[in-house]
Protein backbone atom coordinates (compact mmCIF):
# COMPACT_ATOMS: atom_id res chain seq x y z
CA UNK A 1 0.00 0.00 0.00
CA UNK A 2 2.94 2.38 0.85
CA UNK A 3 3.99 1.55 -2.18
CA UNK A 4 1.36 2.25 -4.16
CA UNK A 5 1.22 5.88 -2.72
CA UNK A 6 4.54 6.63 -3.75
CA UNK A 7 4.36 5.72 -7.20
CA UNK A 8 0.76 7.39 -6.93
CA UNK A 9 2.67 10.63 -6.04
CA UNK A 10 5.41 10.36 -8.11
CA UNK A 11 2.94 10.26 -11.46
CA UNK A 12 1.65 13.42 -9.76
CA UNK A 13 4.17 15.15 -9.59
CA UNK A 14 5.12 14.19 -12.95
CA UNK A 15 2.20 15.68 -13.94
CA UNK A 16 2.45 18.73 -12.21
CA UNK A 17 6.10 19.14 -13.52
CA UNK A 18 4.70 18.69 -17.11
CA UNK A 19 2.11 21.41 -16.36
CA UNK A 20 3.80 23.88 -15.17
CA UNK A 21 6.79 24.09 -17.54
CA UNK A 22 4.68 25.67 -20.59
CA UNK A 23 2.67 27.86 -18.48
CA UNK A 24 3.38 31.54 -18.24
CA UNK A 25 2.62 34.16 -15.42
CA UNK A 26 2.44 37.34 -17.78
CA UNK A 27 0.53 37.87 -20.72
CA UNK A 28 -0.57 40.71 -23.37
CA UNK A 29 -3.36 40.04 -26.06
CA UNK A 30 -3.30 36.21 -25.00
CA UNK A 31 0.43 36.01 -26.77
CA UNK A 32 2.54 32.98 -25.80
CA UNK A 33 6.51 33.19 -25.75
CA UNK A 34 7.92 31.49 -28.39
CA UNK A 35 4.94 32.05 -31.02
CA UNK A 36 6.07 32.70 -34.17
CA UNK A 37 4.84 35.68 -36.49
CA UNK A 38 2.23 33.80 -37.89
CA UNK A 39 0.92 32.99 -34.32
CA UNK A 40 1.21 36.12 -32.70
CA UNK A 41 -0.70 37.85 -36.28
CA UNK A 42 -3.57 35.57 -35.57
CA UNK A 43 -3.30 36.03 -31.62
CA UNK A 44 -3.32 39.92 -32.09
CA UNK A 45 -5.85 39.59 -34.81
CA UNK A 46 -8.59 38.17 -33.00
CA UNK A 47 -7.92 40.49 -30.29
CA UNK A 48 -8.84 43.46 -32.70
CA UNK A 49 -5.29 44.21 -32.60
CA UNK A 50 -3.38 44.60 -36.03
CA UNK A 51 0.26 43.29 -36.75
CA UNK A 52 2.20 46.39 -39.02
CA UNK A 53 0.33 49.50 -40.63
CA UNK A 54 -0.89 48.34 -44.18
CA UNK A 55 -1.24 44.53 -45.60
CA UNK A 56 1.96 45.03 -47.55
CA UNK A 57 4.01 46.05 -44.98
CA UNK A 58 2.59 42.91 -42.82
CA UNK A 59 3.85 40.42 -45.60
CA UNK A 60 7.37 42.59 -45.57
CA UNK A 61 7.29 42.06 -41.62
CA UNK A 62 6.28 38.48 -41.52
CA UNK A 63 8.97 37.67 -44.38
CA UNK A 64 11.69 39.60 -42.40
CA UNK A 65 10.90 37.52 -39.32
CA UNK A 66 10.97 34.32 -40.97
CA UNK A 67 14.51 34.75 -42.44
CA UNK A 68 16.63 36.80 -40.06
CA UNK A 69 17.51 36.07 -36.47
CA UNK A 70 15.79 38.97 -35.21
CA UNK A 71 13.09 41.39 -36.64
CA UNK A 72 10.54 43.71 -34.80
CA UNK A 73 7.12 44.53 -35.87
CA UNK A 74 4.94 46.76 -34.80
CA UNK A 75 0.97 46.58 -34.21
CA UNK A 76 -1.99 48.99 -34.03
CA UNK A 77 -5.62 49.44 -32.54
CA UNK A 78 -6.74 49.94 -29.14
CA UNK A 79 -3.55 50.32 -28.07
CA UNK A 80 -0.10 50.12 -30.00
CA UNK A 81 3.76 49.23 -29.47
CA UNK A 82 6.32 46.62 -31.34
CA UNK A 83 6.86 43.01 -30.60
CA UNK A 84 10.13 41.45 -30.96
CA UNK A 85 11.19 37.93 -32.62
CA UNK A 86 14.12 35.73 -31.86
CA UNK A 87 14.97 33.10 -34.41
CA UNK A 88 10.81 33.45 -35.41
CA UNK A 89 9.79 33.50 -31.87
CA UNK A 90 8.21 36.25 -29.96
CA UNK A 91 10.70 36.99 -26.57
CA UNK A 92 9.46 40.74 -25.78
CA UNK A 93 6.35 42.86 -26.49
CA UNK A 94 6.35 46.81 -25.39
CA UNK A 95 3.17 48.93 -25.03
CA UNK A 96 3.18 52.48 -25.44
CA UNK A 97 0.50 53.74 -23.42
CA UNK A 98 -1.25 56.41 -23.03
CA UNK A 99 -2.91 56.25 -19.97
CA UNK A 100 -1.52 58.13 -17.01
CA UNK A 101 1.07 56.15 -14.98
CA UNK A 102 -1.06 55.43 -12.15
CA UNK A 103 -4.42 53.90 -14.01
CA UNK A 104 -1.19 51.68 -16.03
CA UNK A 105 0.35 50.91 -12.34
CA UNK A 106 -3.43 50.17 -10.89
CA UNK A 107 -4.25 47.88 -13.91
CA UNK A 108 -0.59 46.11 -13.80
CA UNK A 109 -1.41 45.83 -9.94
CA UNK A 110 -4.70 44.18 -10.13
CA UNK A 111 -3.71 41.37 -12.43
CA UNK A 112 -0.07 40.47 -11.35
CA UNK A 113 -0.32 41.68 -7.38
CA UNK A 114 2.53 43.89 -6.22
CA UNK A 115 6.10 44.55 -7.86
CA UNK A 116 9.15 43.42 -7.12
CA UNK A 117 11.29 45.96 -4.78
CA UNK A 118 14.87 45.99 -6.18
CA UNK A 119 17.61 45.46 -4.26
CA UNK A 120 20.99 46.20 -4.29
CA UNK A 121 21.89 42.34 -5.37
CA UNK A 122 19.71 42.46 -8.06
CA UNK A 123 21.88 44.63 -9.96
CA UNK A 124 19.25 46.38 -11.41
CA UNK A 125 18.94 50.01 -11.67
CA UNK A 126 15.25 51.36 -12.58
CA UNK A 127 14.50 54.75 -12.98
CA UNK A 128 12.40 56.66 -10.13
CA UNK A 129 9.01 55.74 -12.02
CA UNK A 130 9.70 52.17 -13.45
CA UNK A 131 8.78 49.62 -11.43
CA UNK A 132 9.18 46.07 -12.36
CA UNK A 133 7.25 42.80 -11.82
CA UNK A 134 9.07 39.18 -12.13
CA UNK A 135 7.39 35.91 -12.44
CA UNK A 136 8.33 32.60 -11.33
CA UNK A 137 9.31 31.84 -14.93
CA UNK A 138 12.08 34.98 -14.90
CA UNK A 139 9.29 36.80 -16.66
CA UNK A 140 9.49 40.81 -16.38
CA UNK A 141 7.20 43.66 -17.09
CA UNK A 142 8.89 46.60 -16.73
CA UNK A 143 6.29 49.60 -15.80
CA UNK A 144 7.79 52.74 -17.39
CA UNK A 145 6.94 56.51 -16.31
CA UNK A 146 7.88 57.27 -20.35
CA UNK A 147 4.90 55.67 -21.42
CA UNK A 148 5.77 51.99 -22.13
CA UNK A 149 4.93 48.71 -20.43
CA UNK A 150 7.59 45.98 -21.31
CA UNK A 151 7.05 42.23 -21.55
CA UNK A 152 9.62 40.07 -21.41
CA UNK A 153 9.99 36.46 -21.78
CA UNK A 154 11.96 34.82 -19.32
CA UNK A 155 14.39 33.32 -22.28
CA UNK A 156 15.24 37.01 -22.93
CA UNK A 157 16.18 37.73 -19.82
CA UNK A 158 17.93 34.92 -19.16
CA UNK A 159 20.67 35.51 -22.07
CA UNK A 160 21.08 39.27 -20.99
CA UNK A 161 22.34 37.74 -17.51
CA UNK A 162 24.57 34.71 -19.56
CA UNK A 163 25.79 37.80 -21.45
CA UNK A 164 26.35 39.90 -18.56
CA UNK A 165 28.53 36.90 -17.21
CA UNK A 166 30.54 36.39 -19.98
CA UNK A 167 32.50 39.50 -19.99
CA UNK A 168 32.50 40.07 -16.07
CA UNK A 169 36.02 39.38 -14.37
């Protein structure tokens, strides 16, 4: 019987592994990290948003993404900003915004609960009106008082601290 249990739990937490590895904390539009152009065009397309500013320059975009390492496209409607591809797959999307920085914070606040205060070992220096939020998953959205909300994927931020450690002594 004790046995049982154990393999019992073990499948579990299997499970629970498997689950949680895909799933993100931080979302815009219903986008997933790693979505490719196509993807994210459909994504921000039934969200009434609209990948690049004419049909043409979408196929240019797309095409761009597909064949370089990196491309960045920008989208319209309710709201607008650019989203960034890696090798094809979306790693960072930035919102300008023009609501005033505390209806932003307040709406940043309700979904994702409080921001992270940085430290001194985080190595991170944010401007008097950034703040920044960090999921389990190395996630960040980065709260600008410019008039930008970043999303970043936890990949991205990841190989900004493998760079960072490359070429410190």
């Amino acid at each position: 019987m004790v046995l049982m249990k154990i393999i019992f739990l073990f499948f579990i937490s299997i499970v629970f592994s498997l689950n949680t590895s895909a799933q993100t904390s931080f979302s815009f539009s219903g986008l997933k990290w790693d979505d490719n152009v196509d993807q994210v065009d459909a994504q921000l397309t039934a969200t009434g948003l609209q990948l690049s500013s004419t049909l043409l320059q979408k196929l240019i975009d797309k095409s761009i993404c597909k064949i370089r390492n990196y491309c960045q496209v920008d989208f319209i409607g309710e709201v607008s900003g650019t989203i960034y591809f890696f090798s094809n797959k979306l790693y960072m999307v930035t919102i300008n915004s023009d609501d005033n920085y505390n209806d932003r914070f307040a709406k940043l606040h309700q979904k994702y609960g409080y921001p992270l205060i940085p430290t001194i070992k985080d190595k991170t220096i944010l401007s008097q009106n950034t703040v920044l939020w960090k999921s389990k998953y190395q996630e960040t959205i980065e709260l600008s008082g410019g008039g930008y909300i970043r999303y970043q994927s936890g990949a991205s931020n990841q190989t900004k601290v493998d760079q960072k450690n490359k070429f410190e002594y």
